[in-house]
Protein backbone atom coordinates (compact mmCIF):
# COMPACT_ATOMS: atom_id res chain seq x y z
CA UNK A 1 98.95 126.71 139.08
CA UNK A 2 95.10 125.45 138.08
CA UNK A 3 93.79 127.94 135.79
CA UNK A 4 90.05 129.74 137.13
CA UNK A 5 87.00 128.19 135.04
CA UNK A 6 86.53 131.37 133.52
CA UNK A 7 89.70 132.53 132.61
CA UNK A 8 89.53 129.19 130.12
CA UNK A 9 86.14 130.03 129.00
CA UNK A 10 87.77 133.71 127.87
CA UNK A 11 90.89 132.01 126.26
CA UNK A 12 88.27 129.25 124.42
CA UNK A 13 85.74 132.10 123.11
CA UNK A 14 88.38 133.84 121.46
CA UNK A 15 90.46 131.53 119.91
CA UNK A 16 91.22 131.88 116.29
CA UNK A 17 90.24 128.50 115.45
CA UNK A 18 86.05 126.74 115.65
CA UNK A 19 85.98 125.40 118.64
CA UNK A 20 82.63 122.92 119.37
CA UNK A 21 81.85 121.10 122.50
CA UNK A 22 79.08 117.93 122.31
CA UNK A 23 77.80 115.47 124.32
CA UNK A 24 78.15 111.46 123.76
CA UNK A 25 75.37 109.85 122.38
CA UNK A 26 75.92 106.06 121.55
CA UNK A 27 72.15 105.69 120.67
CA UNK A 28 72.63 107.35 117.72
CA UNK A 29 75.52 108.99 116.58
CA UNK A 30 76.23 111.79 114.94
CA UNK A 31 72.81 113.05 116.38
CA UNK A 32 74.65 114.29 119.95
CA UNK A 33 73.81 117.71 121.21
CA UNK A 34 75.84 120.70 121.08
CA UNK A 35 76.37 121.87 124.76
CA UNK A 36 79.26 124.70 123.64
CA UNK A 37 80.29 126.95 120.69
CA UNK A 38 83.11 129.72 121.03
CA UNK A 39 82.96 133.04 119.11
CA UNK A 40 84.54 131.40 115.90
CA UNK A 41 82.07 129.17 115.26
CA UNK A 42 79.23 131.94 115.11
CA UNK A 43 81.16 133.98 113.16
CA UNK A 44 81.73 131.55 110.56
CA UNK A 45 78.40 129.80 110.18
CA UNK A 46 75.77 132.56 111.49
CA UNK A 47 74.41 130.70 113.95
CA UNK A 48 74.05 132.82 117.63
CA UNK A 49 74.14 130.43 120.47
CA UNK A 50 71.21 130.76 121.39
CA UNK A 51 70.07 128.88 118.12
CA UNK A 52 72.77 126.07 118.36
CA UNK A 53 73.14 125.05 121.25
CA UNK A 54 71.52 121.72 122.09
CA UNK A 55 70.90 121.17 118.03
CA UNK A 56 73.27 118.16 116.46
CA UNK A 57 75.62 118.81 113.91
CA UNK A 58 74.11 117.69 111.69
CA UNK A 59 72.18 120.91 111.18
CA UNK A 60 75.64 121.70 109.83
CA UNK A 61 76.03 118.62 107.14
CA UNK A 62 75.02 118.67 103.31
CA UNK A 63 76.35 117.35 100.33
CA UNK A 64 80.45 117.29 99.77
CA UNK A 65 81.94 114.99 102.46
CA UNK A 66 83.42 111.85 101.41
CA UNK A 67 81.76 108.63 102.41
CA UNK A 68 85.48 108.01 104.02
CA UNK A 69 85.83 111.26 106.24
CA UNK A 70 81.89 110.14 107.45
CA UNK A 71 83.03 107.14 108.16
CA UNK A 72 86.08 108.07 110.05
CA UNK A 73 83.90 110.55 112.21
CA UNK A 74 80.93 108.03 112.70
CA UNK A 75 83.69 104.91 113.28
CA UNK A 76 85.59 107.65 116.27
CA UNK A 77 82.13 108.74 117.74
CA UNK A 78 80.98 105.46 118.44
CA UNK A 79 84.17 104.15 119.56
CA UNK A 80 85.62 107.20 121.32
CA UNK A 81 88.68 107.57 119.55
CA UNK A 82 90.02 110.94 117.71
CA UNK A 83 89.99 111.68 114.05
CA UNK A 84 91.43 114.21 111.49
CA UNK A 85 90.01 114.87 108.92
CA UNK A 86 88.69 117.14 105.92
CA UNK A 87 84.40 117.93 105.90
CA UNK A 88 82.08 119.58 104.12
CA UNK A 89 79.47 122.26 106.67
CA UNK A 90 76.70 124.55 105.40
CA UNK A 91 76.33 127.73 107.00
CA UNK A 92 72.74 129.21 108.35
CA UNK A 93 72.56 130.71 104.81
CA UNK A 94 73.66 127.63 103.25
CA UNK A 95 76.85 128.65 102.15
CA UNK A 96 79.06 125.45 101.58
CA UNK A 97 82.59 125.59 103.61
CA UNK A 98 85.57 123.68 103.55
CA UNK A 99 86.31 122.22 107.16
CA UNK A 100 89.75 120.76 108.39
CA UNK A 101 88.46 119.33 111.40
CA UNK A 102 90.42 117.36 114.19
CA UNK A 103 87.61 115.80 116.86
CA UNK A 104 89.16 114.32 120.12
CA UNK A 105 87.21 112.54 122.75
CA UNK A 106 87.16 113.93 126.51
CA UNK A 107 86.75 111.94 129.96
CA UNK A 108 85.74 112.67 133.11
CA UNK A 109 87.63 111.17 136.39
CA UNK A 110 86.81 107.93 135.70
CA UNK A 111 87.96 108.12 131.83
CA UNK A 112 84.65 107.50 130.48
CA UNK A 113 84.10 109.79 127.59
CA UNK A 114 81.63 111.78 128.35
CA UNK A 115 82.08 114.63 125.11
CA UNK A 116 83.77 115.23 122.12
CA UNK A 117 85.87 118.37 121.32
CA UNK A 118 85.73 119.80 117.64
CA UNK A 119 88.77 121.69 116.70
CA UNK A 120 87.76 123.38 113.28
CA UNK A 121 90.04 125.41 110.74
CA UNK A 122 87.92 126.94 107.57
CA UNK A 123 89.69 125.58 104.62
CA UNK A 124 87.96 126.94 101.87
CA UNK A 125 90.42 129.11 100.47
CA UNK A 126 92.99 126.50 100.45
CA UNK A 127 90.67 124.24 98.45
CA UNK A 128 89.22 126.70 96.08
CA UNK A 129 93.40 127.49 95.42
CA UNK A 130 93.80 123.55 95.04
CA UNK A 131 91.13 123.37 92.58
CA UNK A 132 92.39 127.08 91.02
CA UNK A 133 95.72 125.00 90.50
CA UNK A 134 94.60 121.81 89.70
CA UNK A 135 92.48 123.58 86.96
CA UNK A 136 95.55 125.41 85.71
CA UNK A 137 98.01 122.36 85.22
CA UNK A 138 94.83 120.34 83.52
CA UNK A 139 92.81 122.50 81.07
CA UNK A 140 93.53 124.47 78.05
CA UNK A 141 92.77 128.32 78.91
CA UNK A 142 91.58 129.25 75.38
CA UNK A 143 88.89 126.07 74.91
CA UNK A 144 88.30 124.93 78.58
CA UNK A 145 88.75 121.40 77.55
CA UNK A 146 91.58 119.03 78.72
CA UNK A 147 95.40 120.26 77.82
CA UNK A 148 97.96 118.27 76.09
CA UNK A 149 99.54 116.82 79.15
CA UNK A 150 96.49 115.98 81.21
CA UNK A 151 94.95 114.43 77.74
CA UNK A 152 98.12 112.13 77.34
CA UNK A 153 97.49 111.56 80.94
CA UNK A 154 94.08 110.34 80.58
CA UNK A 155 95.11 108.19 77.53
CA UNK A 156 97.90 106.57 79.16
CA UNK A 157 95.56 104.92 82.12
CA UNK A 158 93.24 104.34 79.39
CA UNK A 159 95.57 102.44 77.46
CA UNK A 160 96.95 100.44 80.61
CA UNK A 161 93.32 99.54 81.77
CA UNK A 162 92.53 97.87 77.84
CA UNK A 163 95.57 95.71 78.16
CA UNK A 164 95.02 94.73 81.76
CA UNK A 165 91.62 93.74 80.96
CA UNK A 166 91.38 92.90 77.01
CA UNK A 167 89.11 95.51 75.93
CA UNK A 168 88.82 97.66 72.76
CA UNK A 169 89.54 101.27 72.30
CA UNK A 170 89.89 103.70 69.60
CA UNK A 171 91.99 106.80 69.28
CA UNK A 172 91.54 109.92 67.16
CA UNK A 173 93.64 112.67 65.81
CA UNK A 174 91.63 115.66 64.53
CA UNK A 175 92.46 119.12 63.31
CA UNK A 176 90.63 122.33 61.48
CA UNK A 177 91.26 122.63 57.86
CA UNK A 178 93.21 125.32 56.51
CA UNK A 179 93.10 127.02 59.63
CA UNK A 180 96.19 129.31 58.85
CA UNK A 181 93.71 130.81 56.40
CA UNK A 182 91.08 131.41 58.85
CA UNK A 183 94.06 133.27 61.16
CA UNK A 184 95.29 134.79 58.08
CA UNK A 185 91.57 135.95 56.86
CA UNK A 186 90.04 136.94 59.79
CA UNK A 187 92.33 137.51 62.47
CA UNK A 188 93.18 135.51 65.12
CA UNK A 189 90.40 136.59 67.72
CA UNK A 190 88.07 134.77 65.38
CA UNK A 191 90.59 131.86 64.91
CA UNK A 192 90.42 131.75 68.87
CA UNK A 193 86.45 132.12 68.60
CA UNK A 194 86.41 128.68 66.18
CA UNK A 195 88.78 126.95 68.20
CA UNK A 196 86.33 127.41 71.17
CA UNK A 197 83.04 126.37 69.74
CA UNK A 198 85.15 123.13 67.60
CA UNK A 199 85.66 122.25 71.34
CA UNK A 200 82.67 122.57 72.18
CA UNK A 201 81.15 120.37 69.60
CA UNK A 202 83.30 117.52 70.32
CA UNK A 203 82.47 117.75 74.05
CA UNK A 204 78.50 117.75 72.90
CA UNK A 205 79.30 114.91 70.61
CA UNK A 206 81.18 112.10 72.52
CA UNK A 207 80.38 109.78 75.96
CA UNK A 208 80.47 110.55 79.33
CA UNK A 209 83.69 107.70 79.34
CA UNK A 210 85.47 109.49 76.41
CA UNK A 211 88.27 112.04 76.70
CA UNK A 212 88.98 115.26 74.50
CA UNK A 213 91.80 117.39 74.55
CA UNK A 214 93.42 120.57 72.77
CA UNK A 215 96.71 118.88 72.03
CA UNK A 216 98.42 121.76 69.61
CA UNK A 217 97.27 124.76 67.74
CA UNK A 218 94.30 123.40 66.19
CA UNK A 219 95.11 119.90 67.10
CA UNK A 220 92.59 117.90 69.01
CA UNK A 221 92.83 114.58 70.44
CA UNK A 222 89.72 111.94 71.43
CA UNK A 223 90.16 108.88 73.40
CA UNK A 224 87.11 106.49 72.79
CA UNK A 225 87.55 103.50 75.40
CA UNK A 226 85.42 100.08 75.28
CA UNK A 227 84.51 101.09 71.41
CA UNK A 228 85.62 98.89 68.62
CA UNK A 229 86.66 100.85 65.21
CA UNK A 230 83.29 100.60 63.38
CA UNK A 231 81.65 102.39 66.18
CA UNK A 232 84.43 105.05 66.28
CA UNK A 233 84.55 105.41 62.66
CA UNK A 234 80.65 106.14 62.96
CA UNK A 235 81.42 108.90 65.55
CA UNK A 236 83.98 110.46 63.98
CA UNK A 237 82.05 110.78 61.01
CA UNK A 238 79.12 111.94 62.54
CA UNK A 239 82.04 114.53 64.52
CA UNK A 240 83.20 115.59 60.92
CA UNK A 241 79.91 116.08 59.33
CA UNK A 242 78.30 118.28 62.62
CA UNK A 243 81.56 120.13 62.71
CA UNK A 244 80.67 121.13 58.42
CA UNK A 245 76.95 121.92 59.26
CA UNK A 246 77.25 123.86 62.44
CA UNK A 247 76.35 127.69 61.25
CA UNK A 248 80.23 129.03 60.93
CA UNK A 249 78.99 132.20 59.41
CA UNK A 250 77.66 133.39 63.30
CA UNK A 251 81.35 133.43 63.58
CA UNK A 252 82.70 135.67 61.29
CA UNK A 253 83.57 133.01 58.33
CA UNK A 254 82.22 133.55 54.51
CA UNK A 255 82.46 129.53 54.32
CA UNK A 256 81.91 126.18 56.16
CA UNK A 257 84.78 124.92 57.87
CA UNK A 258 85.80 121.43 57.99
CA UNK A 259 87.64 119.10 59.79
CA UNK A 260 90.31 115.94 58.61
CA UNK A 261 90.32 113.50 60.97
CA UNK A 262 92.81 110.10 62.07
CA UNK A 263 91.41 107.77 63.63
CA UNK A 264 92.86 104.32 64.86
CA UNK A 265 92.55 101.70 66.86
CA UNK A 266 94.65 99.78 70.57
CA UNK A 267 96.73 97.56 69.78
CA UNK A 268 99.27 96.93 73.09
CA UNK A 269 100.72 100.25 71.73
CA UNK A 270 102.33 102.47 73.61
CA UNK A 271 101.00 105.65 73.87
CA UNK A 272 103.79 107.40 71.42
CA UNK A 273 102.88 104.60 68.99
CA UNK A 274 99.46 105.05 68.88
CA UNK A 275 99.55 108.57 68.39
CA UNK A 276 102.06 107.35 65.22
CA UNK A 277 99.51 105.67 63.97
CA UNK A 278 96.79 108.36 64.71
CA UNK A 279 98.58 110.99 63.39
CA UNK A 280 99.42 109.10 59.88
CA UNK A 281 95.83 108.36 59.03
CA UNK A 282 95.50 112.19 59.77
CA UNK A 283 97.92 112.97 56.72
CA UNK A 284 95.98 110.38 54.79
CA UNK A 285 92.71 112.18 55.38
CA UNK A 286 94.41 115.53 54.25
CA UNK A 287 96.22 114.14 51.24
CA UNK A 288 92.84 112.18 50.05
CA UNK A 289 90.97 115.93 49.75
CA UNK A 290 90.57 117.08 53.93
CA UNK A 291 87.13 116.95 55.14
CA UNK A 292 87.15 113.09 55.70
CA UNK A 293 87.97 110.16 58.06
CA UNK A 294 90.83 108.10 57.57
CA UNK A 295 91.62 105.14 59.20
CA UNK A 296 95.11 103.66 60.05
């Protein structure tokens, strides 16, 4: 039995998900007119349909969409196939929204396409619970830096891409001198408070390409790829001396704290190894005095 016109219509303008009706428009696409919206869509992006309908999409586009889900959509528009995908809309008040959209081309009797159907699902929550989780297995929760595993992570590719392509890179150990005194002294909501802003330093002080991480108590870890020692050795220094002079007293701390620091450099080690080797020119720099570089 055919179902009546608008007993469809009723069934399409209260579906659950977006639904989006638009013509072909090989001239230019992406650019094709909106001829339907269902009750979904103005819900979700404030639009009435009075104000949508014969616009393009693209009053809906803005930054966030990869270059490969536009090029899926823009390859399927001009060739009339479907596509799945994930996409990136703005709302009339510019709020961004995370689309799962699956577009399917539709024909008339003679099985030209004539429109394309827009099948939307609003995934932001989903992606803001990705990102909640991928935030969670990847950065410390006390300094907001990288964690132990995702730093190790980091290091690991770092160390396979200087082998694969013969290029230097340093590696540094680092840690907070007599900081069981500071825990001891002050209490351990300051010892959190110094951990924090030691973080922060080393974020201010190293390259976009270099890698920090919180790898134990008051443990810290920097990966310095494409930088021969001398360089590094200049950095950490210039680390270990900004660290001395930064205004601890702001803090809570009668005295200047310090840092020791290891520092070493790739050669075809594995990561365990090079952390070795890190980690021993860290015990050198405490048993030469603390507050000092040492290089193994």
């Amino acid at each position: 039995m055919h179902l009546p016109d608008h007993l469809f219509r009723q069934a399409v303008d209260n579906a659950l998900d977006i639904i989006m009706i638009t013509e072909v428009e090989l001239a230019d696409p992406g650019n094709n007119k909106i001829v339907y919206v269902n009750d979904a869509f103005c819900e979700l992006f404030l639009y009435t349909r009075e104000e949508i309908i014969g616009r393009s999409p693209r009053i809906l586009q803005g930054d966030g969409t990869s270059d490969e889900s536009r090029e899926k959509i823009r390859h399927a528009l001009k060739t009339g196939h479907s596509v799945h995908t994930e996409i990136v809309n703005y709302d009339k008040k510019g709020q961004k929204h995370w689309i799962d959209l699956k577009m399917v081309p539709l024909f008339d009797v003679d099985y030209c396409v004539t429109h394309f159907l827009f099948i939307e699902r609003d995934a932001s929550e989903r992606k803001q619970r990705e990102k909640q989780l991928y935030h969670e297995a990847t950065i410390d929760s006390l300094t907001g830096i990288n964690n132990r595993h995702h730093t190790y992570q980091i290091a690991t590719h770092a160390l396979e891409k200087a082998s694969r392509y013969q290029t230097a890179l340093s590696f540094m150990m680092l840690d907070i001198d007599h900081f069981k005194q500071i825990n001891d002294t002050y209490g351990h909501p300051v010892g959190d408070k110094v951990l924090r802003q030691l973080a922060q330093i080393l974020k201010n002080d190293i390259r976009a390409v270099d890698t920090v991480g919180r790898v134990g108590g008051e443990e810290f870890c920097i990966v310095l790829p494409e930088i021969k020692l001398k360089n590094a050795t200049d950095m950490a220094n210039r680390i270990r001396v900004n660290v001395e002079n930064f205004n601890w007293q702001e803090l809570g701390l009668s005295n200047p704290l310090t840092i020791s620091i290891g520092l070493t450099k790739f050669e075809e080690d594995t990561l365990d190894s090079l952390i070795k080797k890190a980690d021993t020119a860290l015990y050198q720099a405490k048993e030469q005095g603390r507050n000092r570089v040492a290089v193994g």
